[in-house]
Protein backbone atom coordinates (compact mmCIF):
# COMPACT_ATOMS: atom_id res chain seq x y z
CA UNK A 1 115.61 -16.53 55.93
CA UNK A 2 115.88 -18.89 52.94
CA UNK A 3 114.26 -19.87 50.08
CA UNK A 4 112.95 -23.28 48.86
CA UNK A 5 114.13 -24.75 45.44
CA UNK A 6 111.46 -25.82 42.88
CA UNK A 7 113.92 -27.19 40.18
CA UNK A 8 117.49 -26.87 38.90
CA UNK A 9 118.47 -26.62 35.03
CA UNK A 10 119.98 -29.00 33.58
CA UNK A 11 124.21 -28.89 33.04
CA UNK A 12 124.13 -25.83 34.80
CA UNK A 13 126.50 -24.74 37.59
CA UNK A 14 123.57 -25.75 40.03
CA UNK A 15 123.53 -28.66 38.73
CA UNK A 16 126.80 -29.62 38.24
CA UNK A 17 127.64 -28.66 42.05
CA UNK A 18 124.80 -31.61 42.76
CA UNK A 19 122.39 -29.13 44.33
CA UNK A 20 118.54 -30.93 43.52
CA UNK A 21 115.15 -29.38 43.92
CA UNK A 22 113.95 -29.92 47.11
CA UNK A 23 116.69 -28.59 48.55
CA UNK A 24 116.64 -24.95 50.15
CA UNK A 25 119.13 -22.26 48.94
CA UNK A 26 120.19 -20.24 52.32
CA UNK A 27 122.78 -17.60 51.70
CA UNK A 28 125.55 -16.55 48.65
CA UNK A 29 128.41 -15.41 50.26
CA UNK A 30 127.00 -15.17 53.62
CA UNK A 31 123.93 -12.65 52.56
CA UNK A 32 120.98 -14.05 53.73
CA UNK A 33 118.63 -14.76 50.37
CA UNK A 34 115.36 -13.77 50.72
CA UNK A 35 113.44 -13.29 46.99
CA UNK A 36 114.53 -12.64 43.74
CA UNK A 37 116.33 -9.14 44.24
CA UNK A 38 118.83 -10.46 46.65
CA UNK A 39 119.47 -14.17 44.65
CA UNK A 40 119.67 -11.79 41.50
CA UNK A 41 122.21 -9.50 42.90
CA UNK A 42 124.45 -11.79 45.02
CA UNK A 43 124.77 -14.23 42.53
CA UNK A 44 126.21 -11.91 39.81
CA UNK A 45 130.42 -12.56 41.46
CA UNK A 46 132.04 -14.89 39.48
CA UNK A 47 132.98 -16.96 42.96
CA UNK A 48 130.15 -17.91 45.01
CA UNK A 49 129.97 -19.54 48.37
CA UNK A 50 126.12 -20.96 48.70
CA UNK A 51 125.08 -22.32 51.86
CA UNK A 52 122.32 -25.24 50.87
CA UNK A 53 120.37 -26.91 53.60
CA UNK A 54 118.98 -30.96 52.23
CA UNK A 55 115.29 -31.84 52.71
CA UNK A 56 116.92 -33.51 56.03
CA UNK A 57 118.08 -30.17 57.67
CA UNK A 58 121.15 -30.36 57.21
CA UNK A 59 123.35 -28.05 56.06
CA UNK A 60 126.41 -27.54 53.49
CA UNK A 61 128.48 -25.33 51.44
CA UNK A 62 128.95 -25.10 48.07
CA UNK A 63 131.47 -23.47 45.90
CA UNK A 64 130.75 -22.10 42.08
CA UNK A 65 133.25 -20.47 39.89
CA UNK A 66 130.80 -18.94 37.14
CA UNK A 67 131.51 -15.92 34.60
CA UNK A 68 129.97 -12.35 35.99
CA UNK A 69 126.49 -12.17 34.69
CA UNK A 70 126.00 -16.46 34.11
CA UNK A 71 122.95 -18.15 35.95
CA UNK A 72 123.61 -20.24 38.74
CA UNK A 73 120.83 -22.34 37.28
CA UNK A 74 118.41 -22.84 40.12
CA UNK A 75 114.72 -22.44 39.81
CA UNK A 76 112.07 -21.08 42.16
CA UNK A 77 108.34 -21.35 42.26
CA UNK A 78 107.22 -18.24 41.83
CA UNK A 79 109.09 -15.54 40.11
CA UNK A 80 109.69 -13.32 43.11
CA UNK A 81 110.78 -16.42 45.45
CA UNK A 82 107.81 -15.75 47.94
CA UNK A 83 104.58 -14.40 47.59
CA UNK A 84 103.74 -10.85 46.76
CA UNK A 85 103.45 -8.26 48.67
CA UNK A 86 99.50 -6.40 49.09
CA UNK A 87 98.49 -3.04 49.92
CA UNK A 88 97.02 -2.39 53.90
CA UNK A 89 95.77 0.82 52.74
CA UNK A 90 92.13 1.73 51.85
CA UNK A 91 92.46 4.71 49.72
CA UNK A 92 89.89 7.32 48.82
CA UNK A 93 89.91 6.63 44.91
CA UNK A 94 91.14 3.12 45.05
CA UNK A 95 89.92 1.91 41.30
CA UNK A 96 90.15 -1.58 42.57
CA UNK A 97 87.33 -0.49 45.17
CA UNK A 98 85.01 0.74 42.52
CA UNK A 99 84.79 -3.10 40.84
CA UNK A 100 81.75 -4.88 40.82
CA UNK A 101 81.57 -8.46 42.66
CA UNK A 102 81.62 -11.21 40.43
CA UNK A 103 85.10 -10.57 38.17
CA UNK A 104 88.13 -12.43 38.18
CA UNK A 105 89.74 -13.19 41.27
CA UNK A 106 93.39 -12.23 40.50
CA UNK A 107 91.76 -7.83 39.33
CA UNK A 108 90.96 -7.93 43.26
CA UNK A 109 94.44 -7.76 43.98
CA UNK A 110 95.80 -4.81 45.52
CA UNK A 111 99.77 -4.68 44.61
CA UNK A 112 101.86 -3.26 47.02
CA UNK A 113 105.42 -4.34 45.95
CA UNK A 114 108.81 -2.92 46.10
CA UNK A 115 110.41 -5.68 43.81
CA UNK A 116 107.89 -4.83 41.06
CA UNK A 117 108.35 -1.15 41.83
CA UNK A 118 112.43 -2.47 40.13
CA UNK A 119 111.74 -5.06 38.03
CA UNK A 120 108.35 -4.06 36.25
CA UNK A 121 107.81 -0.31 36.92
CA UNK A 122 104.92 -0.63 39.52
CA UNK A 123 104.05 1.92 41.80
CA UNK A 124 104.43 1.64 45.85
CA UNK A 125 102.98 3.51 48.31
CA UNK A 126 105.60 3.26 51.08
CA UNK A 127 103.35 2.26 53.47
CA UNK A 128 103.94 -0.95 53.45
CA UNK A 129 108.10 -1.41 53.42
CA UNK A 130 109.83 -2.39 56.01
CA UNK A 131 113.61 -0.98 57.41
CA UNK A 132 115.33 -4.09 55.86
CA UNK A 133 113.79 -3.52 52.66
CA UNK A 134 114.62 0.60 52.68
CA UNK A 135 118.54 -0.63 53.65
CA UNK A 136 118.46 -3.01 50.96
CA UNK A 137 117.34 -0.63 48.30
CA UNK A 138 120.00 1.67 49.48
CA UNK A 139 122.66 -0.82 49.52
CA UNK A 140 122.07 -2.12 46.72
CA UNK A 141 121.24 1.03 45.10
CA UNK A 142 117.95 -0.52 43.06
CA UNK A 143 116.78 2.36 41.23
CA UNK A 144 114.61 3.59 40.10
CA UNK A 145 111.85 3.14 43.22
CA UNK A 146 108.22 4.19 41.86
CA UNK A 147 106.52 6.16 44.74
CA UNK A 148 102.32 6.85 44.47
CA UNK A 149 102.80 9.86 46.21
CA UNK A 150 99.32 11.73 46.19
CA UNK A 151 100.04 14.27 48.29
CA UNK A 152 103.35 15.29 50.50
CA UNK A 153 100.87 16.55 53.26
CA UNK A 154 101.48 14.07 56.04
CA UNK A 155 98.04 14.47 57.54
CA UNK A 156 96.10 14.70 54.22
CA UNK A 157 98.16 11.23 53.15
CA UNK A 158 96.80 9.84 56.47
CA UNK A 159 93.21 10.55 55.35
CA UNK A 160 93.45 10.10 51.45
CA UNK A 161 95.31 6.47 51.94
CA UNK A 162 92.93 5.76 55.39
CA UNK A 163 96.25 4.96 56.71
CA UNK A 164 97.25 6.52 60.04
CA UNK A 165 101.30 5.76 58.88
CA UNK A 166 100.34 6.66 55.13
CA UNK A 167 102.28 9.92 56.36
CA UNK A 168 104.85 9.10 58.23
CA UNK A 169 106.29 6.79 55.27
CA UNK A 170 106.84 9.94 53.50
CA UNK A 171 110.48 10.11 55.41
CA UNK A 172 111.15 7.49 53.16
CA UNK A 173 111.17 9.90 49.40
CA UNK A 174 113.96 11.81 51.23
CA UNK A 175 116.03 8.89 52.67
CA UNK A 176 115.92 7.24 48.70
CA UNK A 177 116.71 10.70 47.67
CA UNK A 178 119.47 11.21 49.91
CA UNK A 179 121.11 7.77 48.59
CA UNK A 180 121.07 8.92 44.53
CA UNK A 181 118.18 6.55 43.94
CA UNK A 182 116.14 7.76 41.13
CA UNK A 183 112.27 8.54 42.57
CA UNK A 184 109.55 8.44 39.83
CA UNK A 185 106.15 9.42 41.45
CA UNK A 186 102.27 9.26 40.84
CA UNK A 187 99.42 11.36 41.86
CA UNK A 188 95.72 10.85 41.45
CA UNK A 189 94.67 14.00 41.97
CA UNK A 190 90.73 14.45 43.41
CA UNK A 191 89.07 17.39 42.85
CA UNK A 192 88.76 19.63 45.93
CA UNK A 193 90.81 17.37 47.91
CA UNK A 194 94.58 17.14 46.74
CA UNK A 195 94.59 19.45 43.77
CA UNK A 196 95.08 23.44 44.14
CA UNK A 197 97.04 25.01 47.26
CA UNK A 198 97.43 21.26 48.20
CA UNK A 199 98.93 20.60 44.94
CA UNK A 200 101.12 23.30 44.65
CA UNK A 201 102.75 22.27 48.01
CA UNK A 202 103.07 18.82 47.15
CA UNK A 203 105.33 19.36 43.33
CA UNK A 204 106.74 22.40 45.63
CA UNK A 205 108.28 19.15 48.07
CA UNK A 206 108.66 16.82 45.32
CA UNK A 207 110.78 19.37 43.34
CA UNK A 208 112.99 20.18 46.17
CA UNK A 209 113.61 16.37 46.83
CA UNK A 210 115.07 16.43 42.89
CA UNK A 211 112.24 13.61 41.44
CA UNK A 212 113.02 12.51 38.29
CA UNK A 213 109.73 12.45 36.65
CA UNK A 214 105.56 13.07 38.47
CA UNK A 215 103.06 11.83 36.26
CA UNK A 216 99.90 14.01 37.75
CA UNK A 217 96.49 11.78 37.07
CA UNK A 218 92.82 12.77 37.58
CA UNK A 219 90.80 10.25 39.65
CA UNK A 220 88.79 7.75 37.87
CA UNK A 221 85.24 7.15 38.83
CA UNK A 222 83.24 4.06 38.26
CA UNK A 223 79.33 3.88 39.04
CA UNK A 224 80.31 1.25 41.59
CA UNK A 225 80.87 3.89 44.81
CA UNK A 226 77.83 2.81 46.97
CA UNK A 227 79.05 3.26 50.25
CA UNK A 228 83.00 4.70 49.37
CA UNK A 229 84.08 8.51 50.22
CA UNK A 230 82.18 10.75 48.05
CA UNK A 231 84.17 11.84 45.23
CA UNK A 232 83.73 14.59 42.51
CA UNK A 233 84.62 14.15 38.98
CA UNK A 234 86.70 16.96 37.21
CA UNK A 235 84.96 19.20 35.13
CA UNK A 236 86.03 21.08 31.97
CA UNK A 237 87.48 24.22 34.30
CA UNK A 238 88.66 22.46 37.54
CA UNK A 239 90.62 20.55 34.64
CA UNK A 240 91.94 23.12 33.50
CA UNK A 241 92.68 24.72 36.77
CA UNK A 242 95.00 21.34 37.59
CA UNK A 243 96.68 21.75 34.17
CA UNK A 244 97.35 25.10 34.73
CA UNK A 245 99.65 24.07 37.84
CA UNK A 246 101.05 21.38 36.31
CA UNK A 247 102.32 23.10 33.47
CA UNK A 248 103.22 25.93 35.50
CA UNK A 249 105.58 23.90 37.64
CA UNK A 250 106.98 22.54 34.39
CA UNK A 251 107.90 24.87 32.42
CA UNK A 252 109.72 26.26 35.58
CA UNK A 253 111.14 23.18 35.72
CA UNK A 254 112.40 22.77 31.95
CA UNK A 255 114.23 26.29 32.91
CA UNK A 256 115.95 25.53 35.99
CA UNK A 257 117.23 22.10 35.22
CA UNK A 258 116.57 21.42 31.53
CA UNK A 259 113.80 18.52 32.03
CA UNK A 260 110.44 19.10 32.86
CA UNK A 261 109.79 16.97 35.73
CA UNK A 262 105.82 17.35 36.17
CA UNK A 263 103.47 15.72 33.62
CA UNK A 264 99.97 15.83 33.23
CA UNK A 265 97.96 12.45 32.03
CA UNK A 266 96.76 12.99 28.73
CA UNK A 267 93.12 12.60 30.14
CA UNK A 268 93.57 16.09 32.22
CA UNK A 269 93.74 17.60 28.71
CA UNK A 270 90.87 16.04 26.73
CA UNK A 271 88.84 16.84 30.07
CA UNK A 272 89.96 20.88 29.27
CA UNK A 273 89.40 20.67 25.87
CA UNK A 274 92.86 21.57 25.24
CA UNK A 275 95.08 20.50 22.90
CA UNK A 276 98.07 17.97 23.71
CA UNK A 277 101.41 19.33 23.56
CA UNK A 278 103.51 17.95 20.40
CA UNK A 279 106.09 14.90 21.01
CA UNK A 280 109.33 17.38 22.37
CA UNK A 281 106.84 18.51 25.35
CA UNK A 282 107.02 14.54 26.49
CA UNK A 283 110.97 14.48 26.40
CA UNK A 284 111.48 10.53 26.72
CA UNK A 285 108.25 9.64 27.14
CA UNK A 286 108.76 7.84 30.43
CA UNK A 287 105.25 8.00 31.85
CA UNK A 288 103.64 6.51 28.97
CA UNK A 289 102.45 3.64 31.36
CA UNK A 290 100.49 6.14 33.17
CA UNK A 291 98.87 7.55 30.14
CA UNK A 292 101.06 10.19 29.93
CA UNK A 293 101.94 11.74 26.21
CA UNK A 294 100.37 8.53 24.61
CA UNK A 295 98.50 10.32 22.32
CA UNK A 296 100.94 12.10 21.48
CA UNK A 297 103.86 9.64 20.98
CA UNK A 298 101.10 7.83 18.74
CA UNK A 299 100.61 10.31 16.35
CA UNK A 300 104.15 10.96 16.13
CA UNK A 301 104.58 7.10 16.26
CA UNK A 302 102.55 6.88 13.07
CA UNK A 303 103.70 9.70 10.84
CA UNK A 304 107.34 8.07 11.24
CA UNK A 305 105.71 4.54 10.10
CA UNK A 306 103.95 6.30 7.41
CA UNK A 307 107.72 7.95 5.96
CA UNK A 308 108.22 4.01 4.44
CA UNK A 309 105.45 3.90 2.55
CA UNK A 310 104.43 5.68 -0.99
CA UNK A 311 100.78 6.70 -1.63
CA UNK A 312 99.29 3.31 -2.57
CA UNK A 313 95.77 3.51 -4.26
CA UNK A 314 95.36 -0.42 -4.95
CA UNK A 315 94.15 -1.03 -1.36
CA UNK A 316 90.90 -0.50 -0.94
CA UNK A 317 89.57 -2.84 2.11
CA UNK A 318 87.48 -1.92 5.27
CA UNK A 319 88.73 -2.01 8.79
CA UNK A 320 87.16 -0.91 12.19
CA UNK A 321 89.17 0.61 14.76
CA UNK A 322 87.94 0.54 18.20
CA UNK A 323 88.49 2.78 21.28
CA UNK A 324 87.29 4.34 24.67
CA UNK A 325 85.33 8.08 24.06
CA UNK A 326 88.11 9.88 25.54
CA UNK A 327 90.62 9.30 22.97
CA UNK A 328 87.99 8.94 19.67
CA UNK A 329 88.88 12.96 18.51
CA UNK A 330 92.47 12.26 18.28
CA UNK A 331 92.55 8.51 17.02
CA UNK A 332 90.16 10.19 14.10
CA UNK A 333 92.96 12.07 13.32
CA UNK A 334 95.61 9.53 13.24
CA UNK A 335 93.71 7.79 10.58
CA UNK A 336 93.41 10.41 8.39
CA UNK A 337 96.88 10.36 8.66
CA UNK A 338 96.47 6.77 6.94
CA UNK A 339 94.17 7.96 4.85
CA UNK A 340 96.12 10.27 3.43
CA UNK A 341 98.52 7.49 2.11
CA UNK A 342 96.08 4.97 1.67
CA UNK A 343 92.64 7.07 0.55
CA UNK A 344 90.67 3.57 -0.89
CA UNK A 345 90.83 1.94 2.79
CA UNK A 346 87.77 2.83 4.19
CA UNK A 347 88.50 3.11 8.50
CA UNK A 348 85.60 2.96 10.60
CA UNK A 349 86.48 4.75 14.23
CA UNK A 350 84.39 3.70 16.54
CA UNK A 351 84.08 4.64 19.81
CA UNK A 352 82.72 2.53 22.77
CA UNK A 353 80.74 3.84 25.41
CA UNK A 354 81.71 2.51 28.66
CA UNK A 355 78.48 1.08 29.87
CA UNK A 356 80.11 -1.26 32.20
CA UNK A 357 81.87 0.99 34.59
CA UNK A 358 79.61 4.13 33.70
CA UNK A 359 81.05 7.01 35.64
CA UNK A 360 83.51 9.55 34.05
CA UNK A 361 85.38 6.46 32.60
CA UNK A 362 86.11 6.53 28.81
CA UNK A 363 89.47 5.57 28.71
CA UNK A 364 90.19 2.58 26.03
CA UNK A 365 92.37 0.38 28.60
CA UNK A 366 88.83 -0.01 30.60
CA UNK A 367 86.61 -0.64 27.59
CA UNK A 368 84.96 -4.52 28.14
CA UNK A 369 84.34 -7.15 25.91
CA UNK A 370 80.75 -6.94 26.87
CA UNK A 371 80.38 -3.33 25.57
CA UNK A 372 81.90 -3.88 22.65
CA UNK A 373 79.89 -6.75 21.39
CA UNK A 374 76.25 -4.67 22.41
CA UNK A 375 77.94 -1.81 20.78
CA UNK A 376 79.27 -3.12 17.43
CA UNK A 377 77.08 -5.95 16.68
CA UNK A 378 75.11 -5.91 13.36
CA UNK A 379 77.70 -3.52 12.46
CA UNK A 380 79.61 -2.98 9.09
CA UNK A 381 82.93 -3.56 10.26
CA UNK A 382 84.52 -5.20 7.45
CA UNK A 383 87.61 -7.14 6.97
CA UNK A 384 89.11 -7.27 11.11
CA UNK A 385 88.18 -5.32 14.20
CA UNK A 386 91.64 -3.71 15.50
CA UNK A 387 91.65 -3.02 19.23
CA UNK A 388 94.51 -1.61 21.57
CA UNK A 389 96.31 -4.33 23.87
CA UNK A 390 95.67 -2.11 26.63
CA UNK A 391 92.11 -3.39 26.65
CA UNK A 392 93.49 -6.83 27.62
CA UNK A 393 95.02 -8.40 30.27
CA UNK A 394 98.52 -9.33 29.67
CA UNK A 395 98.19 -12.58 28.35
CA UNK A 396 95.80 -10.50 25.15
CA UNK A 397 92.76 -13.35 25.71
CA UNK A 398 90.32 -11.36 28.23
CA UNK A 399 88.75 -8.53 28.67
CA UNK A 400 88.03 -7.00 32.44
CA UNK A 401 84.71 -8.67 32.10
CA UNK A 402 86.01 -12.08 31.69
CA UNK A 403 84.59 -11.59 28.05
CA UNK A 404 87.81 -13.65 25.76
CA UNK A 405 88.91 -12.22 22.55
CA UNK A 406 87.27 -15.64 21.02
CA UNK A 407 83.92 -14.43 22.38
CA UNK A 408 84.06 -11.14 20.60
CA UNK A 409 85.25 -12.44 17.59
CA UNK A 410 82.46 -15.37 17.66
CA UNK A 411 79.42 -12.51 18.18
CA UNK A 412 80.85 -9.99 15.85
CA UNK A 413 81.85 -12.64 13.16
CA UNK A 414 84.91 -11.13 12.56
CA UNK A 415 89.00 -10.98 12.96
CA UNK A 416 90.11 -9.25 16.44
CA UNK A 417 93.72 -7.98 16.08
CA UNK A 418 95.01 -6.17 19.34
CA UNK A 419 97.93 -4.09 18.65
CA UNK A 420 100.20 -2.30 21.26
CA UNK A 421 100.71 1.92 21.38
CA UNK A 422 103.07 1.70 18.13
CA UNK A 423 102.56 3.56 14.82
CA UNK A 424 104.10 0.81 12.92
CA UNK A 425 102.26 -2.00 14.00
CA UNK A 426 98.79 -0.01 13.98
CA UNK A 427 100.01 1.23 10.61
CA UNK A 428 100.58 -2.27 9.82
CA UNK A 429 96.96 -3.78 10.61
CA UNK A 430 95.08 -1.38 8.89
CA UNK A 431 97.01 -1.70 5.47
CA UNK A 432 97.85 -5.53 5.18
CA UNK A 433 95.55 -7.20 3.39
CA UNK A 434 95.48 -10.47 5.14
């Protein structure tokens, strides 16, 4: 096991010891370095023994005295030193499934990685670890490890994740568990299939394992299933139904050991008709990223931005704020909230239809350039068009079409502004005047 050097920084300790690209780093202190989580651990001692092989095969040692937390200075390729890691399963609501041919190459990607499970927050199933990486985790004590659980019934896993080990690797949860690593989990719950009794057993097993937080989802449907399991979307009382359970375990939860544990995606209320809970419901807000308490934390967001500013009459400009259907009701609200302190701005909501997908999908993350140009064009929409980020990939120039923000801006002859789920930033766009 080793890894290949792309490049060494300059007057670092890399450099300095006379190690050159090319070259192939080995081991630190005789552990075998195979990606970025063990050259970023090992290399944190202040003495390090590297064992460097030359484009000839031969091989060397060399010594570096460095403080704690300094870089050694060597660069890699690729950020995780190798490539990364895909998914062998097939699952029964895959999203990534439901795309239509003919989009980017890279959205076909089906990410199955422990080391972005650490380092960026992703979600693994556990079907695809190995025993070195389990030790490793353990040993190392990387935490915390996010789990897409679905549902703790082994055979059920086998058949929701068309995976005959998908259940099996559920031995896993309790070996992390046993270790103190901190398990954060997932569920996309499908109506009929791992909701209800199945449900209730599954937070039953997750609660007894001592998870730190289970963000409970409702499947996503696309009108690209030709062919895929047959699905049903959640309805206004199997919704509720779901919630029910979820808040059930919760509150139980909030009792026993003073956090709540089990969330419900914000989507499972808007699908009930409900209202969302207020901000002290969400706790820390840790499963934002899985659109957990976001509307929420935005409203709450935005009155605090709002506290800096006194009622201000002088403005009196026109923005358009753009969003899926699912969230329109509630980011209507949040700009009367604006409004309120800013009553000459005149804020068009708008709310996209998500013609592209079709389905049950009207979340804003999913909303395409495509739609929104057919949708807004010949519109009033005044001084800039203010989008969430969410609708872009992470370098904020496309849209899941392929559709850049330069297109939109081009057809709708007007400033795009994407801004992230913060009150003071969305605050921000509407009022300034440039």
């Amino acid at each position: 096991m080793a890894v290949k050097i792309y490049g060494v920084t300059a007057n670092s300790h890399a450099d300095t010891a006379k190690i050159k690209a090319g070259e192939t780093l080995v081991s630190i202190n005789s552990n075998d370095i195979v990606d970025v989580l063990d050259y970023r651990f090992y290399q944190v001692n202040r003495k390090l023994l590297l064992e460097i092989e030359d484009t000839e095969g031969q091989r060397r040692e060399v010594i570096i005295t460095k403080g704690e937390y300094d870089e050694i200075g060597l660069e890699f390729e690729t950020y995780l030193m190798d490539e990364q890691h895909s998914c062998r399963n097939k699952c029964i609501f895959c999203f990534i499934d439901q795309l239509p041919k003919g989009l980017r190459k890279s959205l076909y990607f089906k990410d199955d990685d422990s080391r972005l499970s650490f380092l960026f927050g992703n979600y693994i199933t556990l079907t695809n670890i190995t025993e070195h990486e389990i030790d490793r985790i353990i040993k190392m004590h990387i935490s915390p490890i996010n789990v897409s659980v679905h549902t703790t019934n082994p055979e059920l896993r086998c058949k929701m994740m068309n995976n005959r080990f998908a259940g099996d690797a559920l031995k896993h949860l309790k070996r992390f568990a046993d270790a103190g690593i901190t398990l954060n989990c997932q569920i996309v719950s499908c109506p009929g299939i791992n909701d209800g009794d199945e449900l209730v057993r599954t937070l039953t097993d997750l609660e007894a394992l001592g998870v730190e937080t289970t963000a409970i989802v409702p499947v996503g449907l696309t009108r690209f299933r030709d062919g895929l399991f047959p699905l049903e979307a959640y309805t206004k009382q199997t919704a509720a139904d779901t919630l029910d359970i979820i808040e059930k375990f919760g509150d139980r939860c909030k009792q026993k050991y003073g956090r709540r544990t089990f969330f419900a995606g914000d989507e499972f209320y808007i699908l009930a008709e409900r209202e969302i809970p207020n901000p002290e419901f969400y706790e820390d807000f840790s499963a934002l990223e899985d659109g957990v308490g976001m509307i929420a934390y935005l409203t709450d967001d935005v009155k605090y931005a709002l506290e800096e500013f006194d009622k201000d009459e002088s403005l009196c400009h026109t923005v358009t704020v753009a969003c899926g259907e699912g969230v329109y009701p509630f980011m209507k609200n949040i700009m009367s909230l604006i409004n309120e302190k800013f009553p000459n701005i005149k804020i068009n909501t708008k709310a996209i239809k998500n013609n592209f997908f079709g389905g049950g999908i009207n979340v804003s993350g999913l909303i395409t350039g495509g739609d929104m140009i057919d949708q807004l064009k010949g519109a009033q929409l005044g001084d800039r068009l203010i989008i969430p980020s969410s609708m872009l990939r992470f370098e904020n120039d496309l849209f899941l079409d392929d559709v850049s923000t330069d297109d939109v801006q081009r057809e709708l002859n007007i400033p795009l502004l994407a801004v992230n789920n913060n009150g003071e930033q969305l605050v921000k766009s509407i009022i300034e005047r440039d």
